[in-house]
C-alpha atoms as a PDB file:
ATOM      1  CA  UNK A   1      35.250   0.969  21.327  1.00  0.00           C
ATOM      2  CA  UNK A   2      35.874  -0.095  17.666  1.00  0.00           C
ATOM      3  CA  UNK A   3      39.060   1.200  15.852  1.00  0.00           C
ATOM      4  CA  UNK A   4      39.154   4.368  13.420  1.00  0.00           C
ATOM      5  CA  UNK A   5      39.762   2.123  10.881  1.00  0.00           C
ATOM      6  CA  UNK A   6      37.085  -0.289  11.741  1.00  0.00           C
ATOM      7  CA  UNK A   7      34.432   2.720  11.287  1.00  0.00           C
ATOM      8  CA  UNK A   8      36.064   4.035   8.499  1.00  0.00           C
ATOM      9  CA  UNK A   9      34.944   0.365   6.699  1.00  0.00           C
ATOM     10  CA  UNK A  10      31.714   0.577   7.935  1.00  0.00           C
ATOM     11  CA  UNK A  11      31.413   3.981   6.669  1.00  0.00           C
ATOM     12  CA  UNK A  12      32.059   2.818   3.058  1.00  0.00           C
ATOM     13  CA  UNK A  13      30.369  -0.427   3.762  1.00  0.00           C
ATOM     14  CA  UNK A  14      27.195   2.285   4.272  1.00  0.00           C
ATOM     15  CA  UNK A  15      28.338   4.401   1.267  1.00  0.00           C
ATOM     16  CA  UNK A  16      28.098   1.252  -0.919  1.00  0.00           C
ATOM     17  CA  UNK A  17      25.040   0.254   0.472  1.00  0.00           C
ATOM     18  CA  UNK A  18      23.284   3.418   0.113  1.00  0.00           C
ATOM     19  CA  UNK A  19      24.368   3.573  -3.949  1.00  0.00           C
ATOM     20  CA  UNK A  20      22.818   0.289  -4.866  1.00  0.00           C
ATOM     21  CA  UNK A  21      19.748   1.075  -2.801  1.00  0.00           C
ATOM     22  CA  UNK A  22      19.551   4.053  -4.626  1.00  0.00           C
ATOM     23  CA  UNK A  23      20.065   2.445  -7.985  1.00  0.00           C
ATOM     24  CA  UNK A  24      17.178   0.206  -7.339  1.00  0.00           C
ATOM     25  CA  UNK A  25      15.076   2.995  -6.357  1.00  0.00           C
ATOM     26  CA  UNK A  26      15.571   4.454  -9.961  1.00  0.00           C
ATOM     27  CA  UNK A  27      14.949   0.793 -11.480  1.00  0.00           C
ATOM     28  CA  UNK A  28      11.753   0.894  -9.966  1.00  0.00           C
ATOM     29  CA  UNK A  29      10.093   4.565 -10.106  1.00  0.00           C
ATOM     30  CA  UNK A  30      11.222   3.517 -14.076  1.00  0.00           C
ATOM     31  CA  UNK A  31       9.332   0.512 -13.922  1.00  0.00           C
ATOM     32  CA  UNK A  32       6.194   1.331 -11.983  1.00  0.00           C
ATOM     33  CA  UNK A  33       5.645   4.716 -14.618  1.00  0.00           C
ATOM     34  CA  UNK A  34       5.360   1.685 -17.004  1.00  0.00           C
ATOM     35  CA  UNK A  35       3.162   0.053 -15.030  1.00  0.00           C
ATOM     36  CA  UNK A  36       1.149   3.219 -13.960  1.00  0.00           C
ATOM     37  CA  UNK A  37       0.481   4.164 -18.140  1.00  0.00           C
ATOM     38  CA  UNK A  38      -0.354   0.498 -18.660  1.00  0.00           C
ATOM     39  CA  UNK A  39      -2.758   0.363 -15.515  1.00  0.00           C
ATOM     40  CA  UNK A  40      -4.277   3.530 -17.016  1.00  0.00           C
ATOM     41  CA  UNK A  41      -4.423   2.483 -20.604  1.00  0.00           C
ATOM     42  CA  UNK A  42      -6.315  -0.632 -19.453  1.00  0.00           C
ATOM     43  CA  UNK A  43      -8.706   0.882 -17.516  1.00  0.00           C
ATOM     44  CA  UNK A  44     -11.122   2.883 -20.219  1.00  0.00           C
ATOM     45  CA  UNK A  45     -11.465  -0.620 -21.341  1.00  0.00           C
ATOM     46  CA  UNK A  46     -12.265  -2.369 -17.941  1.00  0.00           C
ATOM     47  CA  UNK A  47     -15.132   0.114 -17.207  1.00  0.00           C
ATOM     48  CA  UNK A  48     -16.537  -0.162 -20.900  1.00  0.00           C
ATOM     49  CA  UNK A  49     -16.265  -4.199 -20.297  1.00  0.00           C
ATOM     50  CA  UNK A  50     -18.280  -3.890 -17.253  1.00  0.00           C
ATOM     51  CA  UNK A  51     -20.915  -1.352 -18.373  1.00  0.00           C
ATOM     52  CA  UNK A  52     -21.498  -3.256 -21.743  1.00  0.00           C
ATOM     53  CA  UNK A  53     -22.105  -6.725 -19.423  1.00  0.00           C
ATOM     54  CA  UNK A  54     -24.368  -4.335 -17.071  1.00  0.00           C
ATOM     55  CA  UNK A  55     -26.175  -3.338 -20.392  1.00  0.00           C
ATOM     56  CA  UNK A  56     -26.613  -7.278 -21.097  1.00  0.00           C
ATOM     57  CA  UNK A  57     -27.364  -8.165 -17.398  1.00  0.00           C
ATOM     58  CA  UNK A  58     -31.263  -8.583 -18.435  1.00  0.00           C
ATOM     59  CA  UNK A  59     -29.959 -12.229 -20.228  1.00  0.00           C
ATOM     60  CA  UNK A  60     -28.920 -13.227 -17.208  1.00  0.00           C
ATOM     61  CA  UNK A  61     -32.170 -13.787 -15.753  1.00  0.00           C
ATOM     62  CA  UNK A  62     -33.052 -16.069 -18.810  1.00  0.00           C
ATOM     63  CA  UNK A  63     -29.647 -17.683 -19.447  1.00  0.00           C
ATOM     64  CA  UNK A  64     -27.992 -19.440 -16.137  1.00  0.00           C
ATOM     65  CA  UNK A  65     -25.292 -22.062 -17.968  1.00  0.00           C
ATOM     66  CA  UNK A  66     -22.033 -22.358 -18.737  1.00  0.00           C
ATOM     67  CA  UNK A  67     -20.326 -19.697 -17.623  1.00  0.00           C
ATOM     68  CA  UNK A  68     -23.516 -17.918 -15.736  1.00  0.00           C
ATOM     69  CA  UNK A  69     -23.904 -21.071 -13.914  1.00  0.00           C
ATOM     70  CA  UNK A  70     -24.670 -20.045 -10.702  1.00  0.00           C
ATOM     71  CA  UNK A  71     -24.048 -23.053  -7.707  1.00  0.00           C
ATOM     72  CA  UNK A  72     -23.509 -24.050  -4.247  1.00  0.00           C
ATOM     73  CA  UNK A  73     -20.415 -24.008  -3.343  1.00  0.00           C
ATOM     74  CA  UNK A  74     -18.352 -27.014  -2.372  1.00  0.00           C
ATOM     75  CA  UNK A  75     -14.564 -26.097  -4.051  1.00  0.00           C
ATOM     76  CA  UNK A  76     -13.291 -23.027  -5.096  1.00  0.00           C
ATOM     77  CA  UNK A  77     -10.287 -22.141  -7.312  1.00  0.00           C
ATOM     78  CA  UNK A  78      -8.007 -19.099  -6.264  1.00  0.00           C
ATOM     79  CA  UNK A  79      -5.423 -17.050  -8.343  1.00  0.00           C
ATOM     80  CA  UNK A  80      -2.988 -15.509  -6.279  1.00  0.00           C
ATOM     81  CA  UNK A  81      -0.950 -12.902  -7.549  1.00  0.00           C
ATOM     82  CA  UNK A  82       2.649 -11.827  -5.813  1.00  0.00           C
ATOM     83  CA  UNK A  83       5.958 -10.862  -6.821  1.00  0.00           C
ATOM     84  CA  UNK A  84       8.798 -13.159  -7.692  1.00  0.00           C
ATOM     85  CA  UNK A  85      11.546 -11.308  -5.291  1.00  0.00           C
ATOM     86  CA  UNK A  86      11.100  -9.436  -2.040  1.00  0.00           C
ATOM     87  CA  UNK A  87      12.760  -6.044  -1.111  1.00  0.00           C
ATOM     88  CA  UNK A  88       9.331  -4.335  -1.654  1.00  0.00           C
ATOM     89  CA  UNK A  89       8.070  -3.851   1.403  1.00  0.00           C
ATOM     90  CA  UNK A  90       5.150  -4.919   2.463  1.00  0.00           C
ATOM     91  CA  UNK A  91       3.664  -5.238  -0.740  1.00  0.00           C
ATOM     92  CA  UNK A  92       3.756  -9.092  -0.700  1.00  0.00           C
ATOM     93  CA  UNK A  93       2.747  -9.526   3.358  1.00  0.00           C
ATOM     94  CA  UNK A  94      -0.414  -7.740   3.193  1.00  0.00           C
ATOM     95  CA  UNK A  95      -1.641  -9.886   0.489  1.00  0.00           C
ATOM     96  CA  UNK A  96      -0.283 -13.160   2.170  1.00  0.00           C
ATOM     97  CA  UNK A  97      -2.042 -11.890   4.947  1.00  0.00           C
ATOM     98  CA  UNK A  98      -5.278 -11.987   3.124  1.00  0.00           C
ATOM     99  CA  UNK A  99      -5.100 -15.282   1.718  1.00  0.00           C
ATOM    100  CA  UNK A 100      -4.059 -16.727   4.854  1.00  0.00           C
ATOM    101  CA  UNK A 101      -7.365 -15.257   6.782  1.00  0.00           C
ATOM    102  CA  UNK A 102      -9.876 -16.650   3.803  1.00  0.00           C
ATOM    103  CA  UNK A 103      -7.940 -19.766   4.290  1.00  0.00           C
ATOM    104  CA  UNK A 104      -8.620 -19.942   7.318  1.00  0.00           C
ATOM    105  CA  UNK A 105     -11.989 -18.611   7.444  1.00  0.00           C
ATOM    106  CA  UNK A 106     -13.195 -20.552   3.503  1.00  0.00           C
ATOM    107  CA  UNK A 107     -16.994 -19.707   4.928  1.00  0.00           C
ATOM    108  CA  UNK A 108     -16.429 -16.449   3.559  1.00  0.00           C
ATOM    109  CA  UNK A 109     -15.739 -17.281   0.050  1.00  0.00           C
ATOM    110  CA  UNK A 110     -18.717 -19.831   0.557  1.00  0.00           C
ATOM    111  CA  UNK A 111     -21.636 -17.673  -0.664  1.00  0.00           C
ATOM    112  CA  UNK A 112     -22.772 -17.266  -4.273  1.00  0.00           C
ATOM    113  CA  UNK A 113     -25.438 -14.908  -5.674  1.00  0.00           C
ATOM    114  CA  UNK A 114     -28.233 -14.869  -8.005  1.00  0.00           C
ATOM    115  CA  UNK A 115     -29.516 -10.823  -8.123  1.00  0.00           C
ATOM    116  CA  UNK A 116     -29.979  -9.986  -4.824  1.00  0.00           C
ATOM    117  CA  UNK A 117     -30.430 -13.695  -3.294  1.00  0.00           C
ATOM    118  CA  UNK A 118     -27.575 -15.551  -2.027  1.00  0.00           C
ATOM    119  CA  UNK A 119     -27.031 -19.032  -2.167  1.00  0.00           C
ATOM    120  CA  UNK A 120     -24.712 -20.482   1.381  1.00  0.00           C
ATOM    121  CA  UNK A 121     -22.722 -23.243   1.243  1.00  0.00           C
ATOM    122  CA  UNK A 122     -24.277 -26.343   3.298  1.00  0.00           C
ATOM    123  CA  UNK A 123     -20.328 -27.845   3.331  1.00  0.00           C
ATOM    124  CA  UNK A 124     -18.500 -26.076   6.063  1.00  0.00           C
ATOM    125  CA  UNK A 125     -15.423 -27.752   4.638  1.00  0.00           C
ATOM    126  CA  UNK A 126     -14.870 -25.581   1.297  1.00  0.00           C
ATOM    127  CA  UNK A 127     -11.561 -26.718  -0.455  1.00  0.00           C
ATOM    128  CA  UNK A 128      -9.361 -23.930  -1.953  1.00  0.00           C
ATOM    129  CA  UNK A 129      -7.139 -24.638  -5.149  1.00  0.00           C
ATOM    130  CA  UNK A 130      -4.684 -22.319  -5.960  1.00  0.00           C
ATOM    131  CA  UNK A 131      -3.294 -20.716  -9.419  1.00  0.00           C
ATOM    132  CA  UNK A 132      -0.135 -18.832  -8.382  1.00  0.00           C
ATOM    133  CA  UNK A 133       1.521 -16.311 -10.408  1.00  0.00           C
ATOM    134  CA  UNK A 134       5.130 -14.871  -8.315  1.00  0.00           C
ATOM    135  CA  UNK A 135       7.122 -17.303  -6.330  1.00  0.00           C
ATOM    136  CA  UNK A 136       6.124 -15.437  -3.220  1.00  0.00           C
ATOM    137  CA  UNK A 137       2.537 -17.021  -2.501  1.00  0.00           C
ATOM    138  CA  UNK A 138       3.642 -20.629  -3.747  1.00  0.00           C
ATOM    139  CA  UNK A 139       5.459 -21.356  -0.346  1.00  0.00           C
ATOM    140  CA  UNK A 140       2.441 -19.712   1.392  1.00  0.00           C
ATOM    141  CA  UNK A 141      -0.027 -21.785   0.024  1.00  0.00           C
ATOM    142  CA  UNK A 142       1.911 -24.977   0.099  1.00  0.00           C
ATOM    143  CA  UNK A 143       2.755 -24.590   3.835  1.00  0.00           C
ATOM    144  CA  UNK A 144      -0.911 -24.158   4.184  1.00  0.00           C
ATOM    145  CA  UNK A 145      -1.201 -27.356   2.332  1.00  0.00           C
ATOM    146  CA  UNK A 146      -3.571 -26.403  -0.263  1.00  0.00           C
ATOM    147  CA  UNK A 147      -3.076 -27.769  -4.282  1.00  0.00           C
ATOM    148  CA  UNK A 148      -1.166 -25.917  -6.495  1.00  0.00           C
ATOM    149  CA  UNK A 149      -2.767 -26.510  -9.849  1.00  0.00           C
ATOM    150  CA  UNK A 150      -0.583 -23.931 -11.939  1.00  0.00           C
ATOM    151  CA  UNK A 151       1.830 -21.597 -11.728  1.00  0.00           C
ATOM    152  CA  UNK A 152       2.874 -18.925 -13.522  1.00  0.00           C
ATOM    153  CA  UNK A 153       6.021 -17.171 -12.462  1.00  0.00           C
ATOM    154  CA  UNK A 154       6.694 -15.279 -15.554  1.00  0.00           C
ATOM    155  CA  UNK A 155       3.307 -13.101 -15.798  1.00  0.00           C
ATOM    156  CA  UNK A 156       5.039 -10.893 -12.850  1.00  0.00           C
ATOM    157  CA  UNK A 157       5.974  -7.595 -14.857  1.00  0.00           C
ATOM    158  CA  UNK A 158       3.682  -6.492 -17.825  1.00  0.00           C
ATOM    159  CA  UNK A 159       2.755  -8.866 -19.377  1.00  0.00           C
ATOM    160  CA  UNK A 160       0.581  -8.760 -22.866  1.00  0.00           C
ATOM    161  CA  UNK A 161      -3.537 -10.498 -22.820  1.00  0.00           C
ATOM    162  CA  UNK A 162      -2.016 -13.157 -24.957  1.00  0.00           C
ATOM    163  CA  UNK A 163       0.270 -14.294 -22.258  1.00  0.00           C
ATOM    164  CA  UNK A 164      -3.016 -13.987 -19.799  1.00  0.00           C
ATOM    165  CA  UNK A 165      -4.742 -16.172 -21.928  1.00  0.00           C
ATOM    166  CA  UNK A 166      -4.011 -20.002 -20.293  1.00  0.00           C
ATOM    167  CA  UNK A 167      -4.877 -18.483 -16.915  1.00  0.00           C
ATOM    168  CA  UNK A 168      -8.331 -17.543 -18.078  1.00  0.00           C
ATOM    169  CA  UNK A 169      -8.436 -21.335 -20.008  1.00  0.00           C
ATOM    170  CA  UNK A 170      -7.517 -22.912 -17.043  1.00  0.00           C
ATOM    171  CA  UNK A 171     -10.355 -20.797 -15.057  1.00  0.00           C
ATOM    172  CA  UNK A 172     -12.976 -21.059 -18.011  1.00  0.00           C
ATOM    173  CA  UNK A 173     -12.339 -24.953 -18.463  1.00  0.00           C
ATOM    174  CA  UNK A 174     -12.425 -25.981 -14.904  1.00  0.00           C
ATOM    175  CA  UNK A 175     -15.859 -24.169 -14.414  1.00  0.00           C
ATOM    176  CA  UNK A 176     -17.736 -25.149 -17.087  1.00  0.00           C
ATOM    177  CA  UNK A 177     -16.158 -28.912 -16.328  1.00  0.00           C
ATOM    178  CA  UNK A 178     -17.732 -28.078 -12.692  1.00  0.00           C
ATOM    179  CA  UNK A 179     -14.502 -28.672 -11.100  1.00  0.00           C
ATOM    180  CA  UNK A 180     -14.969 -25.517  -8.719  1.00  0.00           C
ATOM    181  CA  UNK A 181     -18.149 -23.367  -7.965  1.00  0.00           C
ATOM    182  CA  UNK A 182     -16.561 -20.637  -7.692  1.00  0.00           C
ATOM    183  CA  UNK A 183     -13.366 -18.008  -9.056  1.00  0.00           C
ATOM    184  CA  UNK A 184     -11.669 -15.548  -6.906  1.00  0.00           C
ATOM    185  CA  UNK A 185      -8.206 -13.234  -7.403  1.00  0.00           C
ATOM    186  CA  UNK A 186      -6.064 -12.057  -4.671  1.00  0.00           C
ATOM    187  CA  UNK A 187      -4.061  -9.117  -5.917  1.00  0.00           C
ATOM    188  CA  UNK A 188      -2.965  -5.924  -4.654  1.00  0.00           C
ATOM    189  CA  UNK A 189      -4.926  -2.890  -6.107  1.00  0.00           C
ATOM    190  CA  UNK A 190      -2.465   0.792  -6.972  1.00  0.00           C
ATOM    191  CA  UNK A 191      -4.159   3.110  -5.174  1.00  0.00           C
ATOM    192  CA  UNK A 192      -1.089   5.267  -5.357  1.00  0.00           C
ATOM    193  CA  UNK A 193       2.351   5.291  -4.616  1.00  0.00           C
ATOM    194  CA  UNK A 194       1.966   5.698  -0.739  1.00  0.00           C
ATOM    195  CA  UNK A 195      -1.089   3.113  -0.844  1.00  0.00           C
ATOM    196  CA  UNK A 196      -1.618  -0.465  -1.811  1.00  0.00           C
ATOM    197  CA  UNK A 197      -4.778  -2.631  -0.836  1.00  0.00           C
ATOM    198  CA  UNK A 198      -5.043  -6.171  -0.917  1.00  0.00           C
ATOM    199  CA  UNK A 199      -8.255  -7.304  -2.596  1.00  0.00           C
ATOM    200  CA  UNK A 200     -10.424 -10.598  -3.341  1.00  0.00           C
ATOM    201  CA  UNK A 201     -12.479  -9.945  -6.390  1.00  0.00           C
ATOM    202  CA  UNK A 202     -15.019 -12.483  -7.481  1.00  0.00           C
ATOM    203  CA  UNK A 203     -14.110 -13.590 -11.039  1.00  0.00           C
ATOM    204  CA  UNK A 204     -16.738 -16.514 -11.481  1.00  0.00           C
ATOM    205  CA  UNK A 205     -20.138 -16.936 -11.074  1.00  0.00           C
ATOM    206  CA  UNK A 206     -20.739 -13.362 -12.731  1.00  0.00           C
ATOM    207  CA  UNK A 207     -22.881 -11.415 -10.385  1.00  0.00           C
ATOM    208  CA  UNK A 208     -24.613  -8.548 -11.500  1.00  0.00           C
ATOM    209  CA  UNK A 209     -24.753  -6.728  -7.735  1.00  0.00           C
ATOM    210  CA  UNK A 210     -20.452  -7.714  -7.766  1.00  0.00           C
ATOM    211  CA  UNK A 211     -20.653  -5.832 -11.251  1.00  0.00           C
ATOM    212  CA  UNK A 212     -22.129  -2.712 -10.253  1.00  0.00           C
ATOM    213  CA  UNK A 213     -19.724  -2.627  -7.102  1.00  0.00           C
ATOM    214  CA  UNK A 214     -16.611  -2.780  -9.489  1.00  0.00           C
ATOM    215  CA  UNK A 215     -18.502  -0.682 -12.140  1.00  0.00           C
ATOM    216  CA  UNK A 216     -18.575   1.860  -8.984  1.00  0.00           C
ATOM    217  CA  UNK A 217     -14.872   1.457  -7.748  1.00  0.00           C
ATOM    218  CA  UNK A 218     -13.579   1.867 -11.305  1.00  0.00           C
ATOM    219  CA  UNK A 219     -15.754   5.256 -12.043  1.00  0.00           C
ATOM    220  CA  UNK A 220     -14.142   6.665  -8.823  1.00  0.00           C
ATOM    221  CA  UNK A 221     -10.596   5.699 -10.402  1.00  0.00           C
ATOM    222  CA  UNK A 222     -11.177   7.034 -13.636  1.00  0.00           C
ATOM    223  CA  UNK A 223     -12.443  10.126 -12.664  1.00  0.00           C
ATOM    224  CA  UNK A 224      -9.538  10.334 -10.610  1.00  0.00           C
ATOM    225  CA  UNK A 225      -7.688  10.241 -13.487  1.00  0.00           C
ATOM    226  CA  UNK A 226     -10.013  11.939 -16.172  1.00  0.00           C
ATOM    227  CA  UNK A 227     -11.254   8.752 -17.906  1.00  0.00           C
ATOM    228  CA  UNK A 228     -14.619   8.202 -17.034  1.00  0.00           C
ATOM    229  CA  UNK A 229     -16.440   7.144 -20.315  1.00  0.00           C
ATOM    230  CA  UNK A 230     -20.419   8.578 -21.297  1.00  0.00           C
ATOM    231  CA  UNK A 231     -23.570   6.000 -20.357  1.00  0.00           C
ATOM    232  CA  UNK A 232     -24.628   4.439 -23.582  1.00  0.00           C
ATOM    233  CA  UNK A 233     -27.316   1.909 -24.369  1.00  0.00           C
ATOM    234  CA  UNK A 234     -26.595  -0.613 -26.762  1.00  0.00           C
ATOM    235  CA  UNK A 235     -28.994  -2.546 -29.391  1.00  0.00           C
ATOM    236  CA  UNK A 236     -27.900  -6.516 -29.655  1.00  0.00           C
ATOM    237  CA  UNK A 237     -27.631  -8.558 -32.342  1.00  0.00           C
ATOM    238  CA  UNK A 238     -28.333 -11.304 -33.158  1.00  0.00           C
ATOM    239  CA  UNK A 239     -29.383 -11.535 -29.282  1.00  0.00           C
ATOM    240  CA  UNK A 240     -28.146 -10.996 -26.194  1.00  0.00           C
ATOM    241  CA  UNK A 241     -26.966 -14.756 -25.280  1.00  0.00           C
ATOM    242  CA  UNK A 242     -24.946 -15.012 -28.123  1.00  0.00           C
ATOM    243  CA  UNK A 243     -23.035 -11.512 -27.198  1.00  0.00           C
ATOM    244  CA  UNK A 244     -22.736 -12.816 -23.900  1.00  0.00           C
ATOM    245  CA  UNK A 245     -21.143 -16.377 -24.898  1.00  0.00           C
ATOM    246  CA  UNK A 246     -19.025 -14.516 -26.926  1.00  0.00           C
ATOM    247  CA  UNK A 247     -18.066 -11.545 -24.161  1.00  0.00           C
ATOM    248  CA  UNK A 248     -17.740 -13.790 -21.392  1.00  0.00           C
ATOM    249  CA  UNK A 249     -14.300 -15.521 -21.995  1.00  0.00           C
ATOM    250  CA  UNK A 250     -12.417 -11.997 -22.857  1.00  0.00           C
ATOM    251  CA  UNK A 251     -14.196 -10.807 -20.102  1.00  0.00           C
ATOM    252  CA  UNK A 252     -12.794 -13.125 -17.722  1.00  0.00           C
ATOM    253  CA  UNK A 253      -9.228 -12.632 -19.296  1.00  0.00           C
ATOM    254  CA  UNK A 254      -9.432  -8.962 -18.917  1.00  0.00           C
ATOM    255  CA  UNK A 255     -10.155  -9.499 -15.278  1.00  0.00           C
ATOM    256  CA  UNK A 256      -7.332 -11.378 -14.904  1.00  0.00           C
ATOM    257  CA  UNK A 257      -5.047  -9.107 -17.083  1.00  0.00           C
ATOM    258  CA  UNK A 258      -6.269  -5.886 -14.747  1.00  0.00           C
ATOM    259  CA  UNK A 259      -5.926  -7.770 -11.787  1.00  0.00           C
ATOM    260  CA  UNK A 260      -1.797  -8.675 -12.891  1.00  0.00           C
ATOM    261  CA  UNK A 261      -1.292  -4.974 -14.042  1.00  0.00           C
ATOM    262  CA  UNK A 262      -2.338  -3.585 -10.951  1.00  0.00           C
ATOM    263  CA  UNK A 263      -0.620  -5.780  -9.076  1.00  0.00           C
ATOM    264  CA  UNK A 264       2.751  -4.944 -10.630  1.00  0.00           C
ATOM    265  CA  UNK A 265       2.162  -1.216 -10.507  1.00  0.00           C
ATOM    266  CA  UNK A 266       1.565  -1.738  -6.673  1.00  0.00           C
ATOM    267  CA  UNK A 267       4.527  -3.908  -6.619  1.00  0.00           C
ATOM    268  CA  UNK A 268       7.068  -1.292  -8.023  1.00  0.00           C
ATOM    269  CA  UNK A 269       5.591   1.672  -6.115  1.00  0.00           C
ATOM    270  CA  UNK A 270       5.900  -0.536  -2.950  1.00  0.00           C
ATOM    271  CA  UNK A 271       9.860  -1.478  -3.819  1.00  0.00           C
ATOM    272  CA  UNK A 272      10.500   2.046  -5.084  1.00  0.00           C
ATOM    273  CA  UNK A 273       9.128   3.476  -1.460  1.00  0.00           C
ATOM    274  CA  UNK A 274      10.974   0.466   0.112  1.00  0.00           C
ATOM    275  CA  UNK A 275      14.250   1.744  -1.321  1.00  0.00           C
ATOM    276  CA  UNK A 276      13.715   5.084  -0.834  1.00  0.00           C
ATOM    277  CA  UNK A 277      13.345   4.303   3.194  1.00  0.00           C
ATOM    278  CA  UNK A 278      16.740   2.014   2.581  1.00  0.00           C
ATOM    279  CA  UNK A 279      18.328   5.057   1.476  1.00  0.00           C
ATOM    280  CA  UNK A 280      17.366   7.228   3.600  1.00  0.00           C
ATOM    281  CA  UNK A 281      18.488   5.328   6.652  1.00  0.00           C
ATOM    282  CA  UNK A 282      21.800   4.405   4.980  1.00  0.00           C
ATOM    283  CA  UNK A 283      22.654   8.380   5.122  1.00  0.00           C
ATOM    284  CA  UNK A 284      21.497   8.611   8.329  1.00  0.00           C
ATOM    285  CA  UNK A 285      23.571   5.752   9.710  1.00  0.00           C
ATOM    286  CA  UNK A 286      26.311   7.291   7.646  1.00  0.00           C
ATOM    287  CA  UNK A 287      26.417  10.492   9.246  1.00  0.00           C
ATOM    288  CA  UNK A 288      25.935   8.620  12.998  1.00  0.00           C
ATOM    289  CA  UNK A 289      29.114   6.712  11.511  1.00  0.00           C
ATOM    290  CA  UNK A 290      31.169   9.634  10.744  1.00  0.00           C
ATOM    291  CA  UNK A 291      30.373  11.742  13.493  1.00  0.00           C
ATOM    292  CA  UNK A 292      31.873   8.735  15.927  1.00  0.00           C
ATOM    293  CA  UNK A 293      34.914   8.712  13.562  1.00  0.00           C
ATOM    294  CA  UNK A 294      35.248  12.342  14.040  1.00  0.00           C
ATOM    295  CA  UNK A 295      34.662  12.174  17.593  1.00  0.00           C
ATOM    296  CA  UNK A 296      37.278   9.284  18.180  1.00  0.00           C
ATOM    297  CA  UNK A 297      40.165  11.180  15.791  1.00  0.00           C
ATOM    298  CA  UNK A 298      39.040  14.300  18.328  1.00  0.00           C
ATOM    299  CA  UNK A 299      39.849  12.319  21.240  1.00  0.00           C
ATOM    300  CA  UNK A 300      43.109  10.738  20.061  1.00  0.00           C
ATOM    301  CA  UNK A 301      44.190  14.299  18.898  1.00  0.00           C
ATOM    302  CA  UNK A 302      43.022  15.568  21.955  1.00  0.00           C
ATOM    303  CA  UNK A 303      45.346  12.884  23.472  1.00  0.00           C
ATOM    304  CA  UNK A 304      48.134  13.098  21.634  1.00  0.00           C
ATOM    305  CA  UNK A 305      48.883  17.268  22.397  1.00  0.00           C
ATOM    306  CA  UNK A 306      48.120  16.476  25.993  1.00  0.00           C
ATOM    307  CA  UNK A 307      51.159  13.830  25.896  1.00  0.00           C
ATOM    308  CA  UNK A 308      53.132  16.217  24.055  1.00  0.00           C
ATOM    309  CA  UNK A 309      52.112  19.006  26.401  1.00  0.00           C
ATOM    310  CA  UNK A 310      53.087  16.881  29.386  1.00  0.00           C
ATOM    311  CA  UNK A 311      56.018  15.703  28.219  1.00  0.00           C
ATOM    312  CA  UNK A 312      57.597  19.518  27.334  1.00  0.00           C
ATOM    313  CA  UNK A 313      56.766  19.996  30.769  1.00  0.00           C
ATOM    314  CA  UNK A 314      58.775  17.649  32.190  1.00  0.00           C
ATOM    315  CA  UNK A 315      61.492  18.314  29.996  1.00  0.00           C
ATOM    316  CA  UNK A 316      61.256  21.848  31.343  1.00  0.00           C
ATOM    317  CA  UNK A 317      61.406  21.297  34.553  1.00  0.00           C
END
């Protein structure tokens, strides 16, 4: 049985414990309200992105280059998007989880559409490069063996859409060069503080049924949250494939940029709920801690006036 003073340390071992855990808990419900506003803030704009596109979806038919190119795919290029440090839970598992299945299983990413017919890969081979932003996924992905063509460890707590800006280069240039067929994001959507999802989202080829799905998930977000923005029809000028080459590329960015924000908000709700548990089982082991110390000093007390008691006694008699 350990010593008084043994539990006594452990005790304010605990105590200690249980005051930084606490600390960080505070860091981080600080931190993801920041994220929250800035997940909010952007969006109004997300939804408006996506219903203006839907509103130019009839020049897709017409226009199928560049960036609309739609093709078979042989290679596609994945941005992953973690956290830099752990101590959030499982915030950064679920989402390794995911890009360890659909690298596992590429056939999945292997389809492409053009309106409502799909184009399957005949390579059952697909390669998967990776774009990693957080330090958690890189030893993932390179463990799994797969190229690491970028990395971006500092776009891990809000950043601005200039600092989003090389990702989407990177993604815009390789395309159009036809390095890779096809653009994905792995990221962890806010849901709320209690909930996270890991999510692939399709960023490139533009698909007009993928639109309408995200178009659909982001109305039932925003009128979650009082945002949802009226229908509106638009007149073009000069035309409709000179708004889109124009739209595209900040479209793409902004994918990216929602994609990051969410990601952090889920990121600091998960480590704030983390910490929270860590406290809560510090106090707990705390109070196991001092009700052995009490019951040991009970038992030595107990001791001690039966010694003393015994002792009288023979003194007595």
């Amino acid at each position: 049985m350990a010593s008084t003073r043994d539990i006594r340390r452990r005790i304010k071992s605990v105590g200690n414990t249980q005051k930084i855990t606490r600390a960080m808990e505070m860091v981080s419900a600080a931190k993801m309200r920041k994220s929250v506003v800035s997940v909010l803030a952007i969006r109004p704009y997300a939804h408006a992105a996506w219903s203006v596109l839907t509103n130019l979806s009839r020049a897709f038919e017409s226009n199928r280059e560049g960036l609309l190119e739609v093709r078979e795919v042989n290679r596609v290029l994945a941005i992953a998007i973690t956290s830099n440090k752990g101590l959030c839970g499982a915030f950064n598992a679920q989402l390794i989880k995911k890009i360890k299945e659909e690298i596992a299983h590429p056939e999945r990413l292997s389809i492409n559409r053009v309106g409502k017919e799909k184009i399957e890969s005949k390579t059952k081979n697909i390669e998967i490069d990776f774009i990693t932003i957080g330090k958690k996924c890189e030893g993932v992905v390179r463990k799994a063996e797969k190229d690491i063509i970028a990395s971006f460890n500092d776009l891990t707590y809000l950043p601005k859409i200039d600092d989003v800006r090389a990702v989407g280069k990177i993604v815009r240039d390789d395309y159009l060069a036809k390095k890779y067929d096809k653009v994905v994001v792995f990221y962890t959507d806010y849901v709320s503080a209690m909930s996270q999802q890991a999510k692939v989202r399709q960023i490139l080829p533009i698909s007009k049924i993928d639109l309408e799905k995200q178009i659909a998930e982001m109305d039932v977000l925003a009128a979650e949250y009082g945002l949802n923005a009226p229908v509106s029809e638009y007149k073009i000028e000069p035309n409709p494939d000179a708004v889109l080459e124009y739209i595209i590329p900040r479209l793409i960015d902004m994918q990216i940029y929602h994609a990051i924000l969410e990601s952090n908000a889920a990121k600091e709700s998960a480590r704030m709920m983390a910490m929270r548990g860590a406290t809560d089982a510090a106090g707990e082991m705390r109070d196991d801690l001092t009700f052995v110390y009490n019951q040991i000093r009970q038992m030595k007390i107990t001791q001690e006036i039966a010694e003393i008691s015994a002792g009288r006694a023979a003194l007595e008699n």
